[in-house]
N, C-alpha and C. Protein backbone atom coordinates (compact mmCIF):
# COMPACT_ATOMS: atom_id res chain seq x y z
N UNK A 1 34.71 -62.25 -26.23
CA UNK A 1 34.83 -63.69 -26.04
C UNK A 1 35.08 -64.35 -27.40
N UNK A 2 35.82 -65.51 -27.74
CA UNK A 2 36.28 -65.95 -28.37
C UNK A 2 35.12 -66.56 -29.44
N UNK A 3 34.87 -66.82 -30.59
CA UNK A 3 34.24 -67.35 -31.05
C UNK A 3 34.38 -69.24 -31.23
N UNK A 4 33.05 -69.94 -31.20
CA UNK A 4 33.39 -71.13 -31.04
C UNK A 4 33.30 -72.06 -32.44
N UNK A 5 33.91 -72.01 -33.21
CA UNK A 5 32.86 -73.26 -34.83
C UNK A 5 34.05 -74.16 -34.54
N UNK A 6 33.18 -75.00 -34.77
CA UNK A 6 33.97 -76.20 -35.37
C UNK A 6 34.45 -76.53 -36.31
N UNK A 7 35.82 -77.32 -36.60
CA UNK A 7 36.68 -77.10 -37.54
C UNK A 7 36.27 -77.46 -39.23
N UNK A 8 35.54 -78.23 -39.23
CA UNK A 8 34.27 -78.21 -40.18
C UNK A 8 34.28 -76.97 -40.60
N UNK A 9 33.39 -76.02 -39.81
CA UNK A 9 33.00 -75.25 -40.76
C UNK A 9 33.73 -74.06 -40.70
N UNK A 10 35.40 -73.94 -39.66
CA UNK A 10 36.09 -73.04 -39.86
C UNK A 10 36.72 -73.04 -41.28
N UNK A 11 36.84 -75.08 -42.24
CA UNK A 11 37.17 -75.22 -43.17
C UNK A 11 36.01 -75.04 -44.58
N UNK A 12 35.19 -74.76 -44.27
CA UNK A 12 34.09 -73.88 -44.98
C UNK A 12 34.19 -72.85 -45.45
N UNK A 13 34.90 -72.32 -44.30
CA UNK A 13 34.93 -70.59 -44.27
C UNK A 13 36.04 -70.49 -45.21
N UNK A 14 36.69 -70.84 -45.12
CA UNK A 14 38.42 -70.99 -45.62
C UNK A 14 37.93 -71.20 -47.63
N UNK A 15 37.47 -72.30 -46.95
CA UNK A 15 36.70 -72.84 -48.63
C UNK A 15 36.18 -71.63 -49.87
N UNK A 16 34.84 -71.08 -48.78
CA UNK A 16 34.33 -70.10 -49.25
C UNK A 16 35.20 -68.73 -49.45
N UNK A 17 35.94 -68.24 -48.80
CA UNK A 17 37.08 -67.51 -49.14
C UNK A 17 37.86 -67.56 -50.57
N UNK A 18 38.37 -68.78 -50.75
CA UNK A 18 39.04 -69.34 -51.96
C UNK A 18 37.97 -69.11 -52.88
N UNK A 19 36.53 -69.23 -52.48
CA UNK A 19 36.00 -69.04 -53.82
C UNK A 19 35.89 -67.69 -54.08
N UNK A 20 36.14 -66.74 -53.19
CA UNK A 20 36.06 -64.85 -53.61
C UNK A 20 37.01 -64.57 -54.55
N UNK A 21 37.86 -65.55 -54.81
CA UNK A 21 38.96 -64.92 -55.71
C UNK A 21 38.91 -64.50 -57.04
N UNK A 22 39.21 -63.58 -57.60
CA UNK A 22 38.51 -64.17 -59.45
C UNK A 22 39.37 -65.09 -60.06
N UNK A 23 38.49 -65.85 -60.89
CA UNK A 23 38.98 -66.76 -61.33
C UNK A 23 40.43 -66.66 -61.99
N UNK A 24 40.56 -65.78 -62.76
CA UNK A 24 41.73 -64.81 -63.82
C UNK A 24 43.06 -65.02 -62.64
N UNK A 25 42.60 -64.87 -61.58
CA UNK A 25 43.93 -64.72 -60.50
C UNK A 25 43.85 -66.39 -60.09
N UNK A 26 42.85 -67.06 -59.84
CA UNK A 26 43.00 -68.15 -59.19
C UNK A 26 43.72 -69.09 -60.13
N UNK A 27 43.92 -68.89 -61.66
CA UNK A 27 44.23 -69.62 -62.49
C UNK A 27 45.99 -69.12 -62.59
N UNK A 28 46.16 -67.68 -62.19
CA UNK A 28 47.24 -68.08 -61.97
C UNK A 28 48.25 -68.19 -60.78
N UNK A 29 47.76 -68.35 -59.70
CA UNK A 29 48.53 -69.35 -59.00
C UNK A 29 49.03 -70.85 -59.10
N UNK A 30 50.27 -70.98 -59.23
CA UNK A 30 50.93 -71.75 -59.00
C UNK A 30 51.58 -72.62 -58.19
N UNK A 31 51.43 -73.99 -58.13
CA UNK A 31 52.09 -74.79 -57.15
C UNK A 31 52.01 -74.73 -55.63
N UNK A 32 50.49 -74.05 -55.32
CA UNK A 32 50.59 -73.18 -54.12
C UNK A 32 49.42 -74.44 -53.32
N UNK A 33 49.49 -74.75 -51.89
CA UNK A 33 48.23 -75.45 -51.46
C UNK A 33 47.80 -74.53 -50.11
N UNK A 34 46.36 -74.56 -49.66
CA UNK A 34 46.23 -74.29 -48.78
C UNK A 34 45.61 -75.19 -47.32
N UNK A 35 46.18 -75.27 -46.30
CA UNK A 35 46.53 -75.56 -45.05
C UNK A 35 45.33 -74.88 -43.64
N UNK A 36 44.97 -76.07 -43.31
CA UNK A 36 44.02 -74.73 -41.83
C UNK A 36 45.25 -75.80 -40.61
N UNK A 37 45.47 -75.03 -39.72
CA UNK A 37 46.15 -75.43 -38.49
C UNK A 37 46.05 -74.57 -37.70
N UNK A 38 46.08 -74.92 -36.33
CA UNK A 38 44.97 -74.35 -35.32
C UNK A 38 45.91 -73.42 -34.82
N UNK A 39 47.23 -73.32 -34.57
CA UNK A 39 48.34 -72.33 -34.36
C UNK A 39 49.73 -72.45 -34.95
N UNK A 40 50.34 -71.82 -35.55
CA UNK A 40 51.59 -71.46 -34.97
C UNK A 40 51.98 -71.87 -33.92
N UNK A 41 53.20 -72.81 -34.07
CA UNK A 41 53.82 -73.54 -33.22
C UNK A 41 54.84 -72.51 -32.26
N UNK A 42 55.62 -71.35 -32.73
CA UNK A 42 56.29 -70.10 -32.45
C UNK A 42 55.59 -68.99 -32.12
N UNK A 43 54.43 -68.44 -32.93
CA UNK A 43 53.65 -67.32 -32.89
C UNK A 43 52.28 -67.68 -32.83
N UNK A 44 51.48 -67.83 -31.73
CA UNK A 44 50.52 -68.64 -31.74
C UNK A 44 49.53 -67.41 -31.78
N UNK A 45 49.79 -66.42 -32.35
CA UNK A 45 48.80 -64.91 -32.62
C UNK A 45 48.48 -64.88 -34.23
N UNK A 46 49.67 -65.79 -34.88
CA UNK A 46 49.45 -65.58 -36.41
C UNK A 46 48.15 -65.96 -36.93
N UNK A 47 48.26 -64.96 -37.88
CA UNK A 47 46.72 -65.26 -38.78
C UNK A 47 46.43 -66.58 -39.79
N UNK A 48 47.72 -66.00 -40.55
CA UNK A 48 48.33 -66.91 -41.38
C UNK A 48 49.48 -67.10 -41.78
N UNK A 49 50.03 -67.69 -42.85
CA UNK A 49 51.65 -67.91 -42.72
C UNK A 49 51.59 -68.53 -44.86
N UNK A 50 52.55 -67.87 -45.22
CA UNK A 50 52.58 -67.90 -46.93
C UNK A 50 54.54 -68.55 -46.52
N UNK A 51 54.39 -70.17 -47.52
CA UNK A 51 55.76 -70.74 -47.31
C UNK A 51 56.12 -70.96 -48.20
N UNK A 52 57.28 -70.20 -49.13
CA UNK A 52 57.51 -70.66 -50.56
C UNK A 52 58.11 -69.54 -51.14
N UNK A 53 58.21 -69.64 -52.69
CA UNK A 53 59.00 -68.83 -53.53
C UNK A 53 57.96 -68.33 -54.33
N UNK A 54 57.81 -66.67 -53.95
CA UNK A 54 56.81 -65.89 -54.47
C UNK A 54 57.07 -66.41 -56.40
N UNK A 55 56.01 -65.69 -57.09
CA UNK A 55 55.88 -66.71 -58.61
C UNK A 55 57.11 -65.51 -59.14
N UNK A 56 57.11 -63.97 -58.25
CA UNK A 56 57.73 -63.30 -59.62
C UNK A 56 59.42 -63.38 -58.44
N UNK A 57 59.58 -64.19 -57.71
CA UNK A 57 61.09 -64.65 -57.57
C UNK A 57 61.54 -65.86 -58.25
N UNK A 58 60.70 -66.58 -58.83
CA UNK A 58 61.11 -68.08 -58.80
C UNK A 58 61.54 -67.65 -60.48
N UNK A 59 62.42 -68.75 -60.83
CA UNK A 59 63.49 -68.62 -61.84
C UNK A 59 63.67 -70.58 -62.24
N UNK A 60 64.51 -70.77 -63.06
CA UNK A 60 64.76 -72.14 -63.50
C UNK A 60 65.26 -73.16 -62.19
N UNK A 61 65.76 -72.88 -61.10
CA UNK A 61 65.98 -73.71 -60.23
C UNK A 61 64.48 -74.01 -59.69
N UNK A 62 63.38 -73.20 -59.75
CA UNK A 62 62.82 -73.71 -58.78
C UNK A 62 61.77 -74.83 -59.23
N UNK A 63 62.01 -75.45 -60.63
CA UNK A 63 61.75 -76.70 -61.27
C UNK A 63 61.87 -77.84 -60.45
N UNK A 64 60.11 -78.07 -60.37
CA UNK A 64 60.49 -79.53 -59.29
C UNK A 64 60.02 -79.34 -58.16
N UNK A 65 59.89 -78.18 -57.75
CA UNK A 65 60.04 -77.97 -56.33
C UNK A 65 58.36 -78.09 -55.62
N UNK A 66 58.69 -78.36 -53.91
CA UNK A 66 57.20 -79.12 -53.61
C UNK A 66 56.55 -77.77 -53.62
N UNK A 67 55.01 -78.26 -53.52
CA UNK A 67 54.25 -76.87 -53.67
C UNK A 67 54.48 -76.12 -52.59
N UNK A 68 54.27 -74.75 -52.93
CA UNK A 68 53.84 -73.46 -51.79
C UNK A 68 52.95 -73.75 -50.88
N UNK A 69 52.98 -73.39 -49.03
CA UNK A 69 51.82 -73.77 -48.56
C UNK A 69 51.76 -72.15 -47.99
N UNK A 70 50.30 -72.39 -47.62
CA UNK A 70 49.40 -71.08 -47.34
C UNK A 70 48.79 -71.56 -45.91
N UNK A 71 49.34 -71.07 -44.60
CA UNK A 71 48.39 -72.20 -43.91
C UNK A 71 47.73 -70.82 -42.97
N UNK A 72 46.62 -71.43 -42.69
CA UNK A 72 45.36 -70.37 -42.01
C UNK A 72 45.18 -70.94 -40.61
N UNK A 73 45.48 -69.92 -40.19
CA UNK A 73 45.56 -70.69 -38.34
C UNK A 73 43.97 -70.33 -37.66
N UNK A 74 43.50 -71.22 -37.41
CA UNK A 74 41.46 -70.81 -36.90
C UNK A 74 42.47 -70.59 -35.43
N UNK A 75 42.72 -71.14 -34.34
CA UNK A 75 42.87 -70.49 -33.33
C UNK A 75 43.16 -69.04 -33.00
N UNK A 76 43.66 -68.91 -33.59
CA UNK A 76 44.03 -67.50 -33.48
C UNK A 76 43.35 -66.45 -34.14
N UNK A 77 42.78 -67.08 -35.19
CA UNK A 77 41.31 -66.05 -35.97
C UNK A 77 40.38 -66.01 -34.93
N UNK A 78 40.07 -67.30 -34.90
CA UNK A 78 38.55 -67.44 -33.67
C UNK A 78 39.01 -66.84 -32.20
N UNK A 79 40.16 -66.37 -31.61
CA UNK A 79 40.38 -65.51 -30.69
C UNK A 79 39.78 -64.02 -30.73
N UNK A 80 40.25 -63.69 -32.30
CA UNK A 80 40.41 -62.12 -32.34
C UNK A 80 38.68 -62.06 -32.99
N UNK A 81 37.70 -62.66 -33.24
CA UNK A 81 36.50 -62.24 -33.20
C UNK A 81 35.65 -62.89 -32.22
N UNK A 82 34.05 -61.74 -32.59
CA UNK A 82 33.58 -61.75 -31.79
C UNK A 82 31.90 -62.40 -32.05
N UNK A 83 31.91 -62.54 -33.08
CA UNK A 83 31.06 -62.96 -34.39
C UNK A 83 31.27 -64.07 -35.62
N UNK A 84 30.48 -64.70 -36.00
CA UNK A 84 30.95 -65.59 -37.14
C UNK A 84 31.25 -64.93 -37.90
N UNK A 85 30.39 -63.58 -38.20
CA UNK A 85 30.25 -62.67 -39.14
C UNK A 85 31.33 -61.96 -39.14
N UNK A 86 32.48 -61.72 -38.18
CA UNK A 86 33.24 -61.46 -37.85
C UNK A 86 34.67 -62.77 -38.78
N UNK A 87 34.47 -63.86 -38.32
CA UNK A 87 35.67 -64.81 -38.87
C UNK A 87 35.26 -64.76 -39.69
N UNK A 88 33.88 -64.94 -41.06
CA UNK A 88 33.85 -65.01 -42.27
C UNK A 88 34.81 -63.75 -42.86
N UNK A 89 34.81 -62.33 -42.53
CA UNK A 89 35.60 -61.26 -42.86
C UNK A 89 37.00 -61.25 -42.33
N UNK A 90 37.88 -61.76 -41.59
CA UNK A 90 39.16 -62.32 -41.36
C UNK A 90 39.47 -63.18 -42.23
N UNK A 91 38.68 -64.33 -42.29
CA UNK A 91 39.75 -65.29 -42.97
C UNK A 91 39.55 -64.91 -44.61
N UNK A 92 38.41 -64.45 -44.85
CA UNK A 92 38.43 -63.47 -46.43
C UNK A 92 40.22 -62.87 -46.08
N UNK A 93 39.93 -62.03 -45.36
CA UNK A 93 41.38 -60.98 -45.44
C UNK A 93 42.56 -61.82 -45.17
N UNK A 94 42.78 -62.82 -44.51
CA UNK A 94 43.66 -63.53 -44.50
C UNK A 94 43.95 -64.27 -45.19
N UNK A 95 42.86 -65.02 -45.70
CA UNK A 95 43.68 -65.51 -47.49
C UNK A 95 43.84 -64.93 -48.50
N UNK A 96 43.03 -63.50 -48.66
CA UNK A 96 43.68 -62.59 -50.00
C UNK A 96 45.21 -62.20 -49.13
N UNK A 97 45.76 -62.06 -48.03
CA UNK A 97 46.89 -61.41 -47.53
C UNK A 97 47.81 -62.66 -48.07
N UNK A 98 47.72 -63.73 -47.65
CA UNK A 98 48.79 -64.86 -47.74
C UNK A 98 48.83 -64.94 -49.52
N UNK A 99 48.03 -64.85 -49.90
CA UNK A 99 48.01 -65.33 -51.41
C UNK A 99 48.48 -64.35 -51.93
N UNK A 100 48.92 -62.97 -51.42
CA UNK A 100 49.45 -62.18 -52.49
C UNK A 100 50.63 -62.20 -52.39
N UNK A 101 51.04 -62.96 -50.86
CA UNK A 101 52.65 -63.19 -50.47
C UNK A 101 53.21 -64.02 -51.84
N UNK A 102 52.10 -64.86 -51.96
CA UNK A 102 52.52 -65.69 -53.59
C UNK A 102 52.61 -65.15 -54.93
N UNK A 103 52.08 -63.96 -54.66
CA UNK A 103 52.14 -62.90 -56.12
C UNK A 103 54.05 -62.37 -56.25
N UNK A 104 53.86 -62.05 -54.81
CA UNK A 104 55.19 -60.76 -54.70
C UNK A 104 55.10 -59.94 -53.75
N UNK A 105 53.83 -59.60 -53.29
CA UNK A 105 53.25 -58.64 -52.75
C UNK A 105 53.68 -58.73 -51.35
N UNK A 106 54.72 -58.33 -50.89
CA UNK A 106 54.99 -57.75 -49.68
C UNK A 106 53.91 -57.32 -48.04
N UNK A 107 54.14 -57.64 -46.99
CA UNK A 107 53.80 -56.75 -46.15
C UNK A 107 52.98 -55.03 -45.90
N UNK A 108 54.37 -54.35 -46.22
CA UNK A 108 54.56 -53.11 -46.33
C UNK A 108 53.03 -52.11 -47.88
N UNK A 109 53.20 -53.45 -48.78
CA UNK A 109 52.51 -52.80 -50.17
C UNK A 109 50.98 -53.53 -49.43
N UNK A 110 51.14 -54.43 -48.73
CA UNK A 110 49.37 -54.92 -48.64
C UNK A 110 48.91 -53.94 -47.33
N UNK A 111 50.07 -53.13 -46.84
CA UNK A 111 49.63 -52.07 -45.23
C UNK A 111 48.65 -51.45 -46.64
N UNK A 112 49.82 -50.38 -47.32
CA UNK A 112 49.01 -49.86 -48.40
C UNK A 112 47.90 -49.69 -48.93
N UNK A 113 47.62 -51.19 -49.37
CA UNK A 113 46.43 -51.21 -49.80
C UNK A 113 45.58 -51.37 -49.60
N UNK A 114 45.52 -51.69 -48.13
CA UNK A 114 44.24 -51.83 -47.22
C UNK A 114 44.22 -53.45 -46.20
N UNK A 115 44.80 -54.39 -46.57
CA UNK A 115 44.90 -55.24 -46.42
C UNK A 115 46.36 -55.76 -45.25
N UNK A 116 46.54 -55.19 -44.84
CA UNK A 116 47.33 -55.18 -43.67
C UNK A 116 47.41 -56.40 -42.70
């Protein structure tokens, strides 16, 4: 059965996530914001969704440009558990996954590394 929080403290969770990061990495992200929205308007299964020009593609055009968004979909997290204890460890994994989309880091290299 689906888990129930309110968006409050699904944006808690999200919060507290952002703070697992080390700092060394959080300092260098760039131009990037993060987003909670309850689905995917197309894929209403997504976890999350990374929108922008990874830091090691971007080059002199991309001067100016609006920030990167990172957006974390709770409907579809709070589907796939079964536990809070459960969404606190998703949306951990779902914002280190989206945020490395902002590194460079591919799909295929985060199956790899555990983070899939």
């Amino acid at each position: 059965m689906p888990v129930s929080l309110s968006a409050q403290r699904f944006d808690e969770l999200v919060s507290d996530a952002l703070d697992l990061i080390p700092p060394d990495l959080a300092r260098a992200a760039d131009n990037v914001v993060f987003l909670v929205a309850d689905r995917h308007p197309e894929e209403p299964d997504l976890l999350g969704l990374y929108e922008g020009v990874a830091l090691t593609d971007r080059d002199w055009s991309y001067a100016g440009a609006l920030p990167d968004a990172i957006t974390i979909y709770r409907g579809a997290l709070l589907d796939m558990c079964d536990s809070e204890d459960e969404v606190v460890d998703e949306v951990a994994i779902t914002v280190v996954h989206e945020l490395a989309h902002h590194f460079g880091i591919d799909d295929e290299r985060l199956h790899e590394l555990g983070w899939g």
